[in-house]
N, C-alpha and C. Protein backbone atom coordinates (compact mmCIF):
# COMPACT_ATOMS: atom_id res chain seq x y z
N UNK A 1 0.83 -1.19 0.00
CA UNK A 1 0.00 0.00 0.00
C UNK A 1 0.87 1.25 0.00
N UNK A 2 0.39 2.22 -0.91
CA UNK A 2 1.17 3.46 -0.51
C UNK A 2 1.66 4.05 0.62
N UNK A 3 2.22 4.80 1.08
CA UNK A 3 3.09 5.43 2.43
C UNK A 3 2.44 4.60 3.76
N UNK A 4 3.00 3.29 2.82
CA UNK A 4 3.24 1.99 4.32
C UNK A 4 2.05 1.63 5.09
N UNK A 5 1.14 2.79 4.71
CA UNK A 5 -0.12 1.65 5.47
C UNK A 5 -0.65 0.87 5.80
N UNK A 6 -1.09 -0.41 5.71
CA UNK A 6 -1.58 -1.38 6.21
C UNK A 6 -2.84 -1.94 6.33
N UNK A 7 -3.68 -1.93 5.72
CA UNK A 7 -4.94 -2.45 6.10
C UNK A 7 -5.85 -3.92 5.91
N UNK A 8 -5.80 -4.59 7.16
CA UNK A 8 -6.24 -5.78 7.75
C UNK A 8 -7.41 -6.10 6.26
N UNK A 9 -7.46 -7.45 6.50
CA UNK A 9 -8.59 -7.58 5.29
C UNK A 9 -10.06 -8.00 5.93
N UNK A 10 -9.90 -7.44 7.49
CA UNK A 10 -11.13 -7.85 8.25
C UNK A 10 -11.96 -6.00 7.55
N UNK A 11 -10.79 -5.18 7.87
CA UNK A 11 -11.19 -3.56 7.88
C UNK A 11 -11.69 -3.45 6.64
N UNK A 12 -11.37 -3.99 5.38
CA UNK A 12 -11.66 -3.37 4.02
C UNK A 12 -12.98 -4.11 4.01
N UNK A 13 -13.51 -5.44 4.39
CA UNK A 13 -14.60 -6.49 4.75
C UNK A 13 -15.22 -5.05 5.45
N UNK A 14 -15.88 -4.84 6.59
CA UNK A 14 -16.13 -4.07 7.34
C UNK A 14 -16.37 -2.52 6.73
N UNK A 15 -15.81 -2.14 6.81
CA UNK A 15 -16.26 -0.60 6.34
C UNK A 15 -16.32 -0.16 4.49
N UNK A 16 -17.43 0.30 4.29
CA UNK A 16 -17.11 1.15 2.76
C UNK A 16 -17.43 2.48 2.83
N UNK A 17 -17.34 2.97 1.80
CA UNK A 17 -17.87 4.21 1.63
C UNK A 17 -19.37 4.48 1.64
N UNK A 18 -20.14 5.61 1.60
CA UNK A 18 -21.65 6.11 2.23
C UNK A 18 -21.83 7.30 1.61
N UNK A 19 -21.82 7.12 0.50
CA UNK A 19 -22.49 8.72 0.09
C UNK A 19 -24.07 9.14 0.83
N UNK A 20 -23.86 10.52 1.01
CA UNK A 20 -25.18 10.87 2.14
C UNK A 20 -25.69 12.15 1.25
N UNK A 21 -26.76 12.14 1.42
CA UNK A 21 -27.16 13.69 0.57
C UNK A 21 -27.67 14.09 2.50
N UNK A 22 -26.73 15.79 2.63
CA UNK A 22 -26.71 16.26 3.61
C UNK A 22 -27.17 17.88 3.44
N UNK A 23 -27.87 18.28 4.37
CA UNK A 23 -28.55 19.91 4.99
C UNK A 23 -27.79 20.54 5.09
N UNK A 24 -27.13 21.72 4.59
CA UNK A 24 -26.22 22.46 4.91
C UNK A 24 -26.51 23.17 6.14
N UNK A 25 -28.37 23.72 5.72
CA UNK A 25 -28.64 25.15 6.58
C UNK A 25 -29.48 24.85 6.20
N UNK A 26 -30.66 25.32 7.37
CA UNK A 26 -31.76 25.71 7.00
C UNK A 26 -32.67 26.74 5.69
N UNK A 27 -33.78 25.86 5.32
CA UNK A 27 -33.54 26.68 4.04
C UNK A 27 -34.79 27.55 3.90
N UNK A 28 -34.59 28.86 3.12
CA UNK A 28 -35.38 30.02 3.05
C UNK A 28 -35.90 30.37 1.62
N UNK A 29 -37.29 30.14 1.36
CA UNK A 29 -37.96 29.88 0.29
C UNK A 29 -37.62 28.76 -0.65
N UNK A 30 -37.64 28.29 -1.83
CA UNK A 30 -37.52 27.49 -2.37
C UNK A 30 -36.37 26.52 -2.52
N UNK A 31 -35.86 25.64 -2.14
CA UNK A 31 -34.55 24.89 -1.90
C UNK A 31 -33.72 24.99 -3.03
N UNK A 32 -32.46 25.20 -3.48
CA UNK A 32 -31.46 25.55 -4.24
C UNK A 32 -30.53 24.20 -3.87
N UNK A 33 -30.00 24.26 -5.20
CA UNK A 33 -28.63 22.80 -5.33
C UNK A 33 -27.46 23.54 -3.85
N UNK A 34 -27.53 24.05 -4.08
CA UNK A 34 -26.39 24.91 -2.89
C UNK A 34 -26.80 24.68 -1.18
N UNK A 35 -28.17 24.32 -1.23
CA UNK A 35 -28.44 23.88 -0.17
C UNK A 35 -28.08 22.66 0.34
N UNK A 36 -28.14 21.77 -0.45
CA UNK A 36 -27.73 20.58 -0.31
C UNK A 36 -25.83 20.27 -0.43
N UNK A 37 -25.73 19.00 0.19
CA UNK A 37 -24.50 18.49 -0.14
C UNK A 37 -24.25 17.08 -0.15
N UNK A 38 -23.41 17.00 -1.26
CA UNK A 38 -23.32 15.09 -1.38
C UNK A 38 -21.81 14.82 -0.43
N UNK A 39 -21.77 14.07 0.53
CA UNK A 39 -20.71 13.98 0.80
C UNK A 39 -20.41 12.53 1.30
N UNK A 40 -19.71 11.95 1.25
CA UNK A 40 -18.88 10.57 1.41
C UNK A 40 -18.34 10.65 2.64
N UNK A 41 -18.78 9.02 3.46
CA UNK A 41 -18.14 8.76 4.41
C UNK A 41 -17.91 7.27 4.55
N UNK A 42 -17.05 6.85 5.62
CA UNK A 42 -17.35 5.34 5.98
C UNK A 42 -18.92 4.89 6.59
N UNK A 43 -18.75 3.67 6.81
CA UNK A 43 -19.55 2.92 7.55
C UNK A 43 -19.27 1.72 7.49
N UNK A 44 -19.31 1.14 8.85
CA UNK A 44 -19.23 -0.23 9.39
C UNK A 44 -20.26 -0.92 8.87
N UNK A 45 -20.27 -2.02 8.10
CA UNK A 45 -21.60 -2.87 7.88
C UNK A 45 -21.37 -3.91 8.83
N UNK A 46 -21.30 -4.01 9.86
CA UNK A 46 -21.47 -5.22 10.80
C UNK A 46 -21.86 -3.99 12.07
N UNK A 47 -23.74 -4.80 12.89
CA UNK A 47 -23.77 -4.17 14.34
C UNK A 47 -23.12 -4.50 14.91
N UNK A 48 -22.85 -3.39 15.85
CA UNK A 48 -21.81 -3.05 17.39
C UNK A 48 -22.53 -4.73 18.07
N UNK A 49 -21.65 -5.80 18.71
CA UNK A 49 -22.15 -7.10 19.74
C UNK A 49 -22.86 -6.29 20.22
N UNK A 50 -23.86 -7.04 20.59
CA UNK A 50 -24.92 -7.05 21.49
C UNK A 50 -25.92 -5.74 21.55
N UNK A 51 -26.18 -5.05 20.41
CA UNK A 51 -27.00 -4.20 19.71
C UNK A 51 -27.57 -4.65 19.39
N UNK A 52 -29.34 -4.17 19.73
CA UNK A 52 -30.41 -4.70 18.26
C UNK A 52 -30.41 -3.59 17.27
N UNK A 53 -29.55 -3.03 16.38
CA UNK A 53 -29.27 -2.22 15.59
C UNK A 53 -29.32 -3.21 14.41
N UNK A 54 -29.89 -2.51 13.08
CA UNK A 54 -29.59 -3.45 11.93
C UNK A 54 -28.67 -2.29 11.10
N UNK A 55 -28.07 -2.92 9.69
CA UNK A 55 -27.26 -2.10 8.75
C UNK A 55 -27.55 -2.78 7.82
N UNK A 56 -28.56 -1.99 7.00
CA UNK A 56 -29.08 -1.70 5.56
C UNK A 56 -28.42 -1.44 4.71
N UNK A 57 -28.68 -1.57 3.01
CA UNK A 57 -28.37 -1.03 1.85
C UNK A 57 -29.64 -0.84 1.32
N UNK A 58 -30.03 0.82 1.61
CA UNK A 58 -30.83 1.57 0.86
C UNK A 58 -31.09 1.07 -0.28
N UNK A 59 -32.28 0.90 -1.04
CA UNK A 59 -32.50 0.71 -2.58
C UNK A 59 -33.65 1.62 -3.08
N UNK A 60 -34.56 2.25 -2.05
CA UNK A 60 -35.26 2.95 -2.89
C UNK A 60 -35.44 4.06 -1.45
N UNK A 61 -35.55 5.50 -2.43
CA UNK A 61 -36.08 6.74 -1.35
C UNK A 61 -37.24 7.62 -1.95
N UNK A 62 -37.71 7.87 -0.81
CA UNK A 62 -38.82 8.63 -1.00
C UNK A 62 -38.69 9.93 -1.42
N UNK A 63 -38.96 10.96 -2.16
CA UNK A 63 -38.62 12.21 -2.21
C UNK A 63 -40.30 12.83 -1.95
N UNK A 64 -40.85 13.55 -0.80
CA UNK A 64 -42.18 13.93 0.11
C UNK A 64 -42.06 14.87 -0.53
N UNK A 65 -43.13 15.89 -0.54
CA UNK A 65 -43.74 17.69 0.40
C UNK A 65 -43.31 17.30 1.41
N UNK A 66 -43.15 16.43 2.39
CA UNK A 66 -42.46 16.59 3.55
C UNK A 66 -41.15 17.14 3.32
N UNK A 67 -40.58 16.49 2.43
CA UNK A 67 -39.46 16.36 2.70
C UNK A 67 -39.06 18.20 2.70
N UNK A 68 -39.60 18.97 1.42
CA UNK A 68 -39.47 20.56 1.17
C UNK A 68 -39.70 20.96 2.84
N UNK A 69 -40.48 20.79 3.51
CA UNK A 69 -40.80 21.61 4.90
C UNK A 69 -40.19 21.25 5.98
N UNK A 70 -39.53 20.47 5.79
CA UNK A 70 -38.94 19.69 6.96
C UNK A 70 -36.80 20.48 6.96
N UNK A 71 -37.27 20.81 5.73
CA UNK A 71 -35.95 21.71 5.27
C UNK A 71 -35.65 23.60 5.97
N UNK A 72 -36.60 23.65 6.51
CA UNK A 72 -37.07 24.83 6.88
C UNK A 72 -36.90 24.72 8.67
N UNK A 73 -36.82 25.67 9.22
CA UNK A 73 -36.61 25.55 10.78
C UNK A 73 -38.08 25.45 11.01
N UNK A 74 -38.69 24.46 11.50
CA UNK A 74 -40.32 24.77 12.04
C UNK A 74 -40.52 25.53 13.42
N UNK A 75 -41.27 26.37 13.66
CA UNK A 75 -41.49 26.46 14.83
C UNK A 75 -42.68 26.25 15.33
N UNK A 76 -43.53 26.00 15.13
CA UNK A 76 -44.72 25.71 15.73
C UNK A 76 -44.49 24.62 16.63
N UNK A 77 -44.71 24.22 18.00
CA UNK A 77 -44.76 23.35 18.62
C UNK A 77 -45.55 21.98 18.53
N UNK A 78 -46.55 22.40 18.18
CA UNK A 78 -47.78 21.33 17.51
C UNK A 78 -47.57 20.66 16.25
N UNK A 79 -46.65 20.65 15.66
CA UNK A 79 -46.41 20.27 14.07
C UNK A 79 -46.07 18.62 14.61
N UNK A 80 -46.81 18.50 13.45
CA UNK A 80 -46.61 16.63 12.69
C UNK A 80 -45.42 16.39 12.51
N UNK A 81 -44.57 17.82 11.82
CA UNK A 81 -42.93 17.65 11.42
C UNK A 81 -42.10 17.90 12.29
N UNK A 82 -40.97 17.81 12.15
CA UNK A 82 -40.12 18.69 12.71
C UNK A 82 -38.61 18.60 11.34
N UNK A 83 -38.48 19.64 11.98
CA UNK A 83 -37.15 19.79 11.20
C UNK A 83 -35.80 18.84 10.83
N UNK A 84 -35.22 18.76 9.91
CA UNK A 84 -33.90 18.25 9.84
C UNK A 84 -32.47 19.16 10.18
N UNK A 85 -32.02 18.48 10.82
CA UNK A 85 -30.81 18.84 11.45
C UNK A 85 -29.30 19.28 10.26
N UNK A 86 -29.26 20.87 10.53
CA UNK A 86 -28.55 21.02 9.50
C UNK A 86 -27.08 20.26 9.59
N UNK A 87 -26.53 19.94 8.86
CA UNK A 87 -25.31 19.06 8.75
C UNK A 87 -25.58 17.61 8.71
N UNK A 88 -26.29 17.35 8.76
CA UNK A 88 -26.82 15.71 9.02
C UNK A 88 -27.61 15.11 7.81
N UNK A 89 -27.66 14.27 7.26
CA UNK A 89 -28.44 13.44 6.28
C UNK A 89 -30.10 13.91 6.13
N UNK A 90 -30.50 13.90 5.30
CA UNK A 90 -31.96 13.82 5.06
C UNK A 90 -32.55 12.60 5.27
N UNK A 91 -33.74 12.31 5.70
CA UNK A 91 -34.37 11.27 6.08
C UNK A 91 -35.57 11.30 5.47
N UNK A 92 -36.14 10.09 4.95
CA UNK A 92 -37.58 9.96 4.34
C UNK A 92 -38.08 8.02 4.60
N UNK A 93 -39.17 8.20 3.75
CA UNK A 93 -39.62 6.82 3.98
C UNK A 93 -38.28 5.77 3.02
N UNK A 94 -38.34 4.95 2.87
CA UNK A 94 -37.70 3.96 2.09
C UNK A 94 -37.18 2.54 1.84
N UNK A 95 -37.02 2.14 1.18
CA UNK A 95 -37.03 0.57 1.18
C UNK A 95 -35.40 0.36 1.31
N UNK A 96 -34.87 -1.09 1.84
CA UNK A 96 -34.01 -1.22 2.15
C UNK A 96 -33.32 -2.95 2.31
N UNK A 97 -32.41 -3.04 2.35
CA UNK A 97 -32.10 -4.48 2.40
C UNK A 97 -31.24 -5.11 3.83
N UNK A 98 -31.25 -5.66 4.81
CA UNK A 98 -31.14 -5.78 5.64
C UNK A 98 -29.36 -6.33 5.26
N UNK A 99 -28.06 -5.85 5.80
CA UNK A 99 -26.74 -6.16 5.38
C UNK A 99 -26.55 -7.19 6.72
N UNK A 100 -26.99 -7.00 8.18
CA UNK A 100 -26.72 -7.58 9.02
C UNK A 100 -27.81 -7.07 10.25
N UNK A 101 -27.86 -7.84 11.60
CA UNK A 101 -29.04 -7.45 12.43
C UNK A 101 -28.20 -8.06 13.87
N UNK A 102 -28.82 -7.19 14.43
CA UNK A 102 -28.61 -7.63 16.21
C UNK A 102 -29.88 -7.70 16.57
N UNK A 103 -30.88 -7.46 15.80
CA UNK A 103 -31.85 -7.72 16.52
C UNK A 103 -33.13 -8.78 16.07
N UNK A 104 -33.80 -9.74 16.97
CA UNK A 104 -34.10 -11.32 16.56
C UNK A 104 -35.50 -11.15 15.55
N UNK A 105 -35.54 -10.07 15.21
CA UNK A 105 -37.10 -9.95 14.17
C UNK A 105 -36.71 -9.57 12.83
N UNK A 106 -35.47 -9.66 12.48
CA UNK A 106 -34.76 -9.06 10.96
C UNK A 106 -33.69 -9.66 10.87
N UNK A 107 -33.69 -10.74 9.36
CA UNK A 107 -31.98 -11.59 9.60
C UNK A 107 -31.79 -10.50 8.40
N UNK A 108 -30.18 -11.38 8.03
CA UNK A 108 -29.76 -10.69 6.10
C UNK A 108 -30.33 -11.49 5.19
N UNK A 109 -30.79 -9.96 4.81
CA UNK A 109 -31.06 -10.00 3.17
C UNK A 109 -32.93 -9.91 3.82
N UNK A 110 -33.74 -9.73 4.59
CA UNK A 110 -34.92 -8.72 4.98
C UNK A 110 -34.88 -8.17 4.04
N UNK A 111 -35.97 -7.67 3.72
CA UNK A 111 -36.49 -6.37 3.07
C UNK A 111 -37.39 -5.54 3.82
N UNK A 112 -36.67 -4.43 3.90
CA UNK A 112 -37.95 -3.65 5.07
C UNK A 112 -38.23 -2.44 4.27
N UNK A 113 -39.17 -1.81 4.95
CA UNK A 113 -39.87 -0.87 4.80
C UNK A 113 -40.41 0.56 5.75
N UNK A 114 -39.70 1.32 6.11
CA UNK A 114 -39.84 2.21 6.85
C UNK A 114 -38.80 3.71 7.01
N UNK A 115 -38.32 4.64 7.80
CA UNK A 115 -37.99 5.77 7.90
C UNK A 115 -36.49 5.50 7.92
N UNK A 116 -35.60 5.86 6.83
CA UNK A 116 -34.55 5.64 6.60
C UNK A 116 -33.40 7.28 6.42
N UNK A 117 -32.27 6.82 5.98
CA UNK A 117 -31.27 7.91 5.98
C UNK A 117 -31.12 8.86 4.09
N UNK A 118 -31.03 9.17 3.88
CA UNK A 118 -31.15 9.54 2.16
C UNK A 118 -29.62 9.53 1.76
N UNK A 119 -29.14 8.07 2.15
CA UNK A 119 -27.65 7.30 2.41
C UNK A 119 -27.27 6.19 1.55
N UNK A 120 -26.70 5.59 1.38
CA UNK A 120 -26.67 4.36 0.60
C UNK A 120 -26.47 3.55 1.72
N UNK A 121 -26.31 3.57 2.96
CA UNK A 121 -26.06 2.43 3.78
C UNK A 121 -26.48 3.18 4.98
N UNK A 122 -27.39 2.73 5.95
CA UNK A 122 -28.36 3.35 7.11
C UNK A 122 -27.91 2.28 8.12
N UNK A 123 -27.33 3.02 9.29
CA UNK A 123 -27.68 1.67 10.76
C UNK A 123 -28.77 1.73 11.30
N UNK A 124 -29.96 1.59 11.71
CA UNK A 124 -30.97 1.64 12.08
C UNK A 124 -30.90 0.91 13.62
N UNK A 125 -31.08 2.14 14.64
CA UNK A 125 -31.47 1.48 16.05
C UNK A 125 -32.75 1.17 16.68
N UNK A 126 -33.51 1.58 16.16
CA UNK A 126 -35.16 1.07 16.22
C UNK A 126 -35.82 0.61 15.28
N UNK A 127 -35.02 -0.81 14.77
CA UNK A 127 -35.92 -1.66 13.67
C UNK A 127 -37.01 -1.59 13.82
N UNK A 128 -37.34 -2.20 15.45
CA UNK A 128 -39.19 -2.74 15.11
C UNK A 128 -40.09 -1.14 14.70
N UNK A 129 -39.47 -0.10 14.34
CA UNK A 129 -40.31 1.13 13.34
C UNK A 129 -40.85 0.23 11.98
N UNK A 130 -39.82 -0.42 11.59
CA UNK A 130 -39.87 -0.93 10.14
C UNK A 130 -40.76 -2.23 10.15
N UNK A 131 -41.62 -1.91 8.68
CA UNK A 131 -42.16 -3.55 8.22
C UNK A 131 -41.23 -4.10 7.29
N UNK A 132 -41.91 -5.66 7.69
CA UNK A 132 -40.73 -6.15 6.80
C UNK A 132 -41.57 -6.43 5.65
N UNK A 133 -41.15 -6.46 4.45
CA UNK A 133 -41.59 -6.73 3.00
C UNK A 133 -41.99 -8.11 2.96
N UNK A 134 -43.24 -8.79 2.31
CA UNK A 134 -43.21 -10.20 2.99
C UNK A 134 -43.51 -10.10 0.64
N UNK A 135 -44.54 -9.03 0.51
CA UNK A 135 -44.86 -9.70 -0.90
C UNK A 135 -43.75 -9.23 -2.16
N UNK A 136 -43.02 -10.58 -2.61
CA UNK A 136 -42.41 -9.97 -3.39
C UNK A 136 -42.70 -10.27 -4.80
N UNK A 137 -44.19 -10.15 -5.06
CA UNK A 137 -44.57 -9.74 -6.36
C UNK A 137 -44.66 -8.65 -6.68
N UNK A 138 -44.52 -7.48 -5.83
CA UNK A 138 -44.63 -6.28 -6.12
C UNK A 138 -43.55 -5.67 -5.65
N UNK A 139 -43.89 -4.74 -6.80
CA UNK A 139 -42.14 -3.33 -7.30
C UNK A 139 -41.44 -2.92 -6.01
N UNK A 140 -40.43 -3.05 -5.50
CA UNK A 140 -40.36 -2.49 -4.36
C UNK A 140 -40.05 -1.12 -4.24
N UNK A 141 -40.23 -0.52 -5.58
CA UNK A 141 -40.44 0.79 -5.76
C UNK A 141 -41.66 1.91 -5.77
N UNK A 142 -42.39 0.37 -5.48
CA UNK A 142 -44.30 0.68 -5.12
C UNK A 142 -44.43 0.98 -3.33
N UNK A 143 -43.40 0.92 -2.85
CA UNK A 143 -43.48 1.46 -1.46
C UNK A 143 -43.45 2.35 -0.91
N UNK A 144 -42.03 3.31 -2.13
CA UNK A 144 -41.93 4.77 -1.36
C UNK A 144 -43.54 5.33 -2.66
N UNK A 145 -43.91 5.30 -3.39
CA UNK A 145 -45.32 6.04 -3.91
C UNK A 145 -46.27 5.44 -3.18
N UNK A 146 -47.30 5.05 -3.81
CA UNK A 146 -48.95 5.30 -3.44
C UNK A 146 -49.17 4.53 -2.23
N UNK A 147 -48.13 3.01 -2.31
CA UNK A 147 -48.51 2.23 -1.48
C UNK A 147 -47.70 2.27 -0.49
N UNK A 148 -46.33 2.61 -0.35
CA UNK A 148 -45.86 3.60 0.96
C UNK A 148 -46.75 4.36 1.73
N UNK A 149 -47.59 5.39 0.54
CA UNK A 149 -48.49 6.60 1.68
C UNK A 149 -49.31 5.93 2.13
N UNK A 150 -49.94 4.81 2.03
CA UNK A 150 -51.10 3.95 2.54
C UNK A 150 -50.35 3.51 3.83
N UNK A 151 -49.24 2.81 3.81
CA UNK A 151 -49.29 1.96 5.32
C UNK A 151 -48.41 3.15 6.20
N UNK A 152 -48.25 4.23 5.65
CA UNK A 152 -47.85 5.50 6.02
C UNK A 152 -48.90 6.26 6.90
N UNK A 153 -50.33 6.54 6.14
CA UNK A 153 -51.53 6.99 6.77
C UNK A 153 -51.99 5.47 7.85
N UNK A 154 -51.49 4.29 7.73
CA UNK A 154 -52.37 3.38 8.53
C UNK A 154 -51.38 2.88 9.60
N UNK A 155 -49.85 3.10 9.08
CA UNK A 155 -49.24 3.35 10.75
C UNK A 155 -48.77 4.60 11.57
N UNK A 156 -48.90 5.41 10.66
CA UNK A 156 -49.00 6.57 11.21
C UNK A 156 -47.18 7.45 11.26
N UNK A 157 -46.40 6.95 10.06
CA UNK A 157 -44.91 7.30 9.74
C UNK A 157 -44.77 7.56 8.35
């Protein structure tokens, strides 16, 4: 390896790269490319022992009207929304593939369905949020549209 580094073949197994679409700032009238940022990081695909945390590979995202208002600082106390945290990933509904699980209701290779990172690879610490995909005759791109907003309005995420 170049300037002598070293890296174990457990580490290159273990971590890849994570492109994240990330919030710069809160945003003021209509959202601009400048608001946003694509930026690359690691991630561990194996949970921390003894975590019920799972680690996903994203395959499909939702793009809401939520998602536009949630870009904005809310203040109303009573809101359904709340805001996204500037510097941090965007989050929406989305489908996903289970990479590994600590926890006993999701093995690998699951397909779930629920509130994810707008990431290519999500750790998720509160699986049981998520359903798991049981029919796979249908698109699993039929989750984040019509039939996402359905078990969306009927669980209430």
């Amino acid at each position: 390896m170049a300037g002598g580094e070293e890296v174990s073949k457990k580490q290159v197994i273990e971590e890849v790269s994570n492109k994240q679409v990330i919030l710069k700032d809160y945003v003021s009238g209509f959202p601009k490319e400048t608001d946003l940022e694509l930026r690359t990081e690691t991630i561990a695909l194996k949970v921390p022992q003894g975590s019920n945390a799972i680690v996903v590979k994203n395959l499909y995202l939702s793009c809401d009207p939520s998602t536009r208002l949630r870009m904005h600082k809310i203040q109303e106390e009573n809101s359904v929304f709340t805001s996204y945290t500037p510097g941090s990933a965007l989050t929406g509904c989305g489908v996903a593939k289970v990479l590994d699980s600590g926890h006993p209701d999701f093995k690998k290779g699951d397909l779930i369905f629920g509130i994810t990172g707008w990431e290519e690879y999500s750790i998720i610490t509160t699986p049981e949020t998520f359903i798991k995909i049981q029919h796979s005759d249908i698109s699993l791109s039929y989750y984040v549209g019509i039939l996402g907003k359905f078990f969306s309005s009927v669980n209430g995420f």
